[in-house]
Structure formats: C-alpha cells, structure tokens
Protein backbone atom coordinates (compact mmCIF):
# COMPACT_ATOMS: atom_id res chain seq x y z
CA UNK A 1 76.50 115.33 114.57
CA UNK A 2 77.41 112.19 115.59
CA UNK A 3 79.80 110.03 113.09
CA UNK A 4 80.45 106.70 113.46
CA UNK A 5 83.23 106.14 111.01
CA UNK A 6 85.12 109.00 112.00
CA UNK A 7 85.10 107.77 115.71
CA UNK A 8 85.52 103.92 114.49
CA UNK A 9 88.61 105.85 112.73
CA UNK A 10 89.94 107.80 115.78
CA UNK A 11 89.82 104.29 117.75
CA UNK A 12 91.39 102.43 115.61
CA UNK A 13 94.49 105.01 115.30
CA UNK A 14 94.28 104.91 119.07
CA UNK A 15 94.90 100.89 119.39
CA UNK A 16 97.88 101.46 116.67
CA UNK A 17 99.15 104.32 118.53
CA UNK A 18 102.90 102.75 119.84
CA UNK A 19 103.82 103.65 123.17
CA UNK A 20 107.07 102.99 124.62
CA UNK A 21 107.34 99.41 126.18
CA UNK A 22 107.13 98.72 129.56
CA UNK A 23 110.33 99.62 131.69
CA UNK A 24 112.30 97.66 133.61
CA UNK A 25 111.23 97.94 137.10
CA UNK A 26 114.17 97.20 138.72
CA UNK A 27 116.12 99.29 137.12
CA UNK A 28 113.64 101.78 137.52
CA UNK A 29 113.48 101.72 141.03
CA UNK A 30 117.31 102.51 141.12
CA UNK A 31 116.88 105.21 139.12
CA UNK A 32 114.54 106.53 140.92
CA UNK A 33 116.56 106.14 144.49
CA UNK A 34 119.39 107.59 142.32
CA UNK A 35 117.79 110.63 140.56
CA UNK A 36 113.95 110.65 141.36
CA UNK A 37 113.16 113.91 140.11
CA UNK A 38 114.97 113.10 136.92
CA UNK A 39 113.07 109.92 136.39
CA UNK A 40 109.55 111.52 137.15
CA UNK A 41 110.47 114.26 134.60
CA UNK A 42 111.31 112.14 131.51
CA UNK A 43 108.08 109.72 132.32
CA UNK A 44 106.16 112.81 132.80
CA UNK A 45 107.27 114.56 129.98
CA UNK A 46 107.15 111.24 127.99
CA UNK A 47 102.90 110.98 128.79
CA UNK A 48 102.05 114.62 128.09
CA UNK A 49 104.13 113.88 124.39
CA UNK A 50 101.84 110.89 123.88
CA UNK A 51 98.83 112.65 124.78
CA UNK A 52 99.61 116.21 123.45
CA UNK A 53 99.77 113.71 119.97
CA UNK A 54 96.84 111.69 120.29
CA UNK A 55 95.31 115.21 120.71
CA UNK A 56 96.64 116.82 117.49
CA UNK A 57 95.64 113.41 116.01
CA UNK A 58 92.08 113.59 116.51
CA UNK A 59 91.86 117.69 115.92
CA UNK A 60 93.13 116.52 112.54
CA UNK A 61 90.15 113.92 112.09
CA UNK A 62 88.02 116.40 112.83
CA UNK A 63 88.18 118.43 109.62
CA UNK A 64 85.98 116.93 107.42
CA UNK A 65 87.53 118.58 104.46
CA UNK A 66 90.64 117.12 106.05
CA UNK A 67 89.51 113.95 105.99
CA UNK A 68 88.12 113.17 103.42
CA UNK A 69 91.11 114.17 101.29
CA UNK A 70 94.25 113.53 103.21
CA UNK A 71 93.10 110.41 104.70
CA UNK A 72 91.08 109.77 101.27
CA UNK A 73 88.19 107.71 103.30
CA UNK A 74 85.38 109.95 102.54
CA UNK A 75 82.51 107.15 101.24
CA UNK A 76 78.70 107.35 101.40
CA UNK A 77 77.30 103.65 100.64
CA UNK A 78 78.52 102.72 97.95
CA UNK A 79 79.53 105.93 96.50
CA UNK A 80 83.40 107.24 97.56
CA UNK A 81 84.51 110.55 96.79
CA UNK A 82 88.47 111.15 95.98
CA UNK A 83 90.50 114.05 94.28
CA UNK A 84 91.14 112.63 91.33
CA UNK A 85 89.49 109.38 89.54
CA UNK A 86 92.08 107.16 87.80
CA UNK A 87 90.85 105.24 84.81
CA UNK A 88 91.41 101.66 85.50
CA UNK A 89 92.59 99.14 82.91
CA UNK A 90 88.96 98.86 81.41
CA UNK A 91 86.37 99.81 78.56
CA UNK A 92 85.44 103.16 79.22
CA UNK A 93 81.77 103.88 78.08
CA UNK A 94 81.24 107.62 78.14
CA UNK A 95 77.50 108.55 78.50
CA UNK A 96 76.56 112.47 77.49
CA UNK A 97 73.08 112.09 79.33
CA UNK A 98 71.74 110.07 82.47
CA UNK A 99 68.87 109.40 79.71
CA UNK A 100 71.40 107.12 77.45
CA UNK A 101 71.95 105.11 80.40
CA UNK A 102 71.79 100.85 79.84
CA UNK A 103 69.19 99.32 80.94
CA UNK A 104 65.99 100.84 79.81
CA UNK A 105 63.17 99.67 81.37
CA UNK A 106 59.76 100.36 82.97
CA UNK A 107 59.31 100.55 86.78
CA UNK A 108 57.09 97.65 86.92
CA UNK A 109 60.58 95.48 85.33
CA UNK A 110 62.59 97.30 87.34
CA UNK A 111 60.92 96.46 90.37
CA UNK A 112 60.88 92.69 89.74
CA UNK A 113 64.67 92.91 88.58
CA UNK A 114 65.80 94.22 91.92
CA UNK A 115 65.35 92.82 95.77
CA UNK A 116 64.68 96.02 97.21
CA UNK A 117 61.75 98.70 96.85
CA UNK A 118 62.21 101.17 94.40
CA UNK A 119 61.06 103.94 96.26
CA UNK A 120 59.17 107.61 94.24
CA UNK A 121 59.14 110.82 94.88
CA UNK A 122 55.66 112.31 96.74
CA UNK A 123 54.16 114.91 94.41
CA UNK A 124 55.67 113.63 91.35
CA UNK A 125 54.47 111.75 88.62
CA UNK A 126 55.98 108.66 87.23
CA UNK A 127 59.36 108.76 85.90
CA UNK A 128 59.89 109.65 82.41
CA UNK A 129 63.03 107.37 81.99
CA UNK A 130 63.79 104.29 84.12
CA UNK A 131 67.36 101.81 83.84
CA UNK A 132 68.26 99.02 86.31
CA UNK A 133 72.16 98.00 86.04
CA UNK A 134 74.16 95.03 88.06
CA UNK A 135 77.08 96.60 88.55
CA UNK A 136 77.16 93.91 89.94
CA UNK A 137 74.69 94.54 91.97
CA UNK A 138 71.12 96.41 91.78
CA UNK A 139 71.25 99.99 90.75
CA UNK A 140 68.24 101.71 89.42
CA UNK A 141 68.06 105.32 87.68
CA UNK A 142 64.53 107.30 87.82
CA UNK A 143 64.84 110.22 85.71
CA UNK A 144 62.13 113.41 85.27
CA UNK A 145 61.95 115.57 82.31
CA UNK A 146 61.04 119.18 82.39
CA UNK A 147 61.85 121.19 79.50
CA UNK A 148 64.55 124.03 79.64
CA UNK A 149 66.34 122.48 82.70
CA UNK A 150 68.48 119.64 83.33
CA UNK A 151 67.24 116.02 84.45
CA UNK A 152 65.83 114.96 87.68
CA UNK A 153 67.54 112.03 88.64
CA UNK A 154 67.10 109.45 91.55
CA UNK A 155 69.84 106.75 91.46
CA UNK A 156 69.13 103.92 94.09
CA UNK A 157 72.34 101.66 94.34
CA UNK A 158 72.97 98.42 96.28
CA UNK A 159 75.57 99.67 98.73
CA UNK A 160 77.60 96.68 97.81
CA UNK A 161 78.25 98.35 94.65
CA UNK A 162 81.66 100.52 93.80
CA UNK A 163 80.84 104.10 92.56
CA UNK A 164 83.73 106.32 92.72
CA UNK A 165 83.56 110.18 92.25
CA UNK A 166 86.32 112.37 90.92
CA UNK A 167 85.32 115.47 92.84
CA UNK A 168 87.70 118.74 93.82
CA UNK A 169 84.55 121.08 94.98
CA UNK A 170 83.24 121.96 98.32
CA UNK A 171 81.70 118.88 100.64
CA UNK A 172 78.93 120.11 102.58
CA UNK A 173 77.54 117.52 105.21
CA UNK A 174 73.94 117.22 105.43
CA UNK A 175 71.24 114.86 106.94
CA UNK A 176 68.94 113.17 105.70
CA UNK A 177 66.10 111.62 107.40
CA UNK A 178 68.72 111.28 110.64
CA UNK A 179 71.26 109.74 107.95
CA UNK A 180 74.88 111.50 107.63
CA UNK A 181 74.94 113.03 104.01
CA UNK A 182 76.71 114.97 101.52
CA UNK A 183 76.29 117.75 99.35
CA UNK A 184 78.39 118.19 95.73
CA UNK A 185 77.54 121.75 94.51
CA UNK A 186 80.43 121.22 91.40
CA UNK A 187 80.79 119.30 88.28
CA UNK A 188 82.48 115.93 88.57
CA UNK A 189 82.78 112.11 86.52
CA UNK A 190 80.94 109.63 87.90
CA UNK A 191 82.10 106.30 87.42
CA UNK A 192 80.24 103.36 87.72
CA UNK A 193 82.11 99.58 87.98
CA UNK A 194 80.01 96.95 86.72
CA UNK A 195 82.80 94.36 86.98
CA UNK A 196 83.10 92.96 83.87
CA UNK A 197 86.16 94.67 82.45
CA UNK A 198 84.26 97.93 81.72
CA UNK A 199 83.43 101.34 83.05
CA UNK A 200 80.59 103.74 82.49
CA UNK A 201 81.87 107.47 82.90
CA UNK A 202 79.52 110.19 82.86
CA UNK A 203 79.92 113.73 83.42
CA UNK A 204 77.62 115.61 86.18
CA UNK A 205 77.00 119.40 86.03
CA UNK A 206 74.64 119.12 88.35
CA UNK A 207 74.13 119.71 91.97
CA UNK A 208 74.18 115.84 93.94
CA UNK A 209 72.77 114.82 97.41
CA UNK A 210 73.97 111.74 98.45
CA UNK A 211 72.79 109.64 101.34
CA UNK A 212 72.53 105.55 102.49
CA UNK A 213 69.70 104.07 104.37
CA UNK A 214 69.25 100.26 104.77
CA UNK A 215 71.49 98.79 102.73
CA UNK A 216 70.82 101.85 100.24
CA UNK A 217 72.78 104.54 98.72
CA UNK A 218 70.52 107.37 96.99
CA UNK A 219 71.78 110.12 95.06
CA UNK A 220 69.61 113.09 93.73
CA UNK A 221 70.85 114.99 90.77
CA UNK A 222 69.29 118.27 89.57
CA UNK A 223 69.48 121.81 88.87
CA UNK A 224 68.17 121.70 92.87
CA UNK A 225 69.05 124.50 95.34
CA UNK A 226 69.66 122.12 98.81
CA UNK A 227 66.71 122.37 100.88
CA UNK A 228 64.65 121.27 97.77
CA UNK A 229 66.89 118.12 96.93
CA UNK A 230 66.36 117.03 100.82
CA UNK A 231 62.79 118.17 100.55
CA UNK A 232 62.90 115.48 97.27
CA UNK A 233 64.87 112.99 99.47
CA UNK A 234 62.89 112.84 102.69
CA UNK A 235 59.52 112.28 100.88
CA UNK A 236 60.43 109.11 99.36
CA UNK A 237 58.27 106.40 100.17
C-alpha cells in the first residue's frame, strides 16, 4: 500500500543525508597518477558506505511499528498516536462515558454548527446521543445505544484539530474506502485539546478505527470485530 508520508519521510532524510564535500580535483588527479588503485578504493568504498546507509535507513522506515514509535510520527488527521500521553499544563476534564460528552445537541444543530456534512451510518437509525465541540475547530460525536454492550460511537473531527492518543497496543493498518487507516484493538486515553487552557481525557476500552477523508478524520468506537467497524465506515453517506 502506497504511503505518502512515509515516502515524503524517506525523501526528506535523503536531501539531509550529508555526503562528503566535493574533492579537490587537482589534488585528486595526483593522487590518482600517484596511487590510482588506492584512490578508486577509498571513493569506492566511500559510495557503497553511503548507500549501504541510505539502505538500512529506509528498511528502518519501513516498519510501521517502527515508525510510528521510534520516529513518534504516526498521525491520522487530526488524531496522533504516541507511547505515552503527557498531561499538559491544563484543566483536565475526565469524562467516564462518550455520553457525558459537552455539547449536547440534536443533529439538525449540529449540522448548522459545523461547515461540513455530518455524515450517518446506512442501516442505522438516528443517533441516540449527539455533541458538537470547537476544539477549536468542528468535532461532532454520534453515539448508538444498545443495551448490554458498550456505545457506538462516530466522532467526525476537523483535521485541523489536535487529538492525541496514549496508546502501547498493536497498530494494525487498514483501508478505508482507498484511505490509509488504523486499527486500536487496546484500551487507551483519548485526549482532546480545545485550546482554551483545558483538556478533556476520556478513557476507551473499546476497539477504534480511525481514518481521514477530505479534510476529515473519523473514528469508530465499539465493541466491533474489524470487518464490521469498516463495514460501519464505508457506508457512510
């Protein structure tokens, strides 16, 4: 699967990569007349070094577990996922449920508060909960009840947003509708930054699929094995 911020990664480490400077040509050519072989060898040996780095470089990248903890640039939209979430110098609200959520609304509010279309499930009826926060910008929460299990949850986020993830469980890339994806099969705080001083922490048991289209970051929440949270994401509309 193609991934453009991987390769916009590799190239960029490429372009920084230092090589030695240009030698003196001159000089060069009298080594050369002095002690060719020598010469080629340490310019030869010099390149395959370079390369034979470069190389290791980019097998590294390729680990996506790898990469997204070592080089700590794993981030879907607006959501990015590191080891370990530090609590900045703020208010911490913590939230038990995603039904306590701010922001309680219906969908017809919700839709006028926000420039984008709130897009619903096929095959399911209205939500039972809705909450639109500017954090600072548009993010709206659709939740489903169904009694004995967990909430249904479809958070729709202006990617412009900051949501940060402390998350130590497997990452297992997915696609959605063509779009690069994740899977989070283990619990983890979610923290959401509205950027006024304060921070709204909840903690997820669930399983998440996360995903950005247009400008978009979705995240399903459920008790959901994985085909049925994509099966939930690709029939938006």
């Amino acid at each position: 699967m193609n991934d453009p911020q991987w390769e916009a990664q590799v190239e960029a480490m490429a372009r920084e990569f230092e090589f030695p400077p240009t030698p003196d040509i001159a000089g060069a050519v009298h080594d050369r007349i002095a002690a060719p072989r020598r010469g080629m060898a340490w310019q030869r040996a010099l390149t395959v070094a370079a390369a034979g780095l470069l190389v290791a470089l980019i097998a590294v990248l390729a680990v996506p577990d790898w990469r997204a903890r070592a080089l700590d640039w794993l981030q879907i939209g607006a959501v990015r996922l590191v080891d370990e979430t530090e609590t900045p110098a703020a208010t911490v609200t913590p939230l038990e449920s995603v039904l306590v959520l701010p922001g309680r609304t219906t969908l017809e509010n919700a839709q006028a508060a926000v420039d984008f279309p709130i897009r619903l499930p096929a095959g399911l009826p209205a939500p039972d909960a809705v909450s639109v926060q500017h954090s600072p910008y548009p993010l709206v929460v659709l939740v489903w009840l169904e009694p004995g299990a967990p909430p249904l949850s479809v958070h729709q986020i202006d990617t412009r947003n900051v949501v940060i993830k402390g998350y130590t469980g497997a990452i297992e890339r997915v696609e959605v509708n063509g779009a690069e994806g994740v899977w989070l099969s283990g619990p983890h705080n979610l923290d959401i930054l509205p950027g006024d001083n304060t921070l709204i922490r909840r903690y997820v048991e669930s399983h998440v699929l996360l995903w950005e289209e247009n400008g978009i970051t979705y995240r399903v929440e459920g008790d959901l094995a994985l085909d049925e949270a994509v099966a939930i994401a690709e029939s938006l509309e």
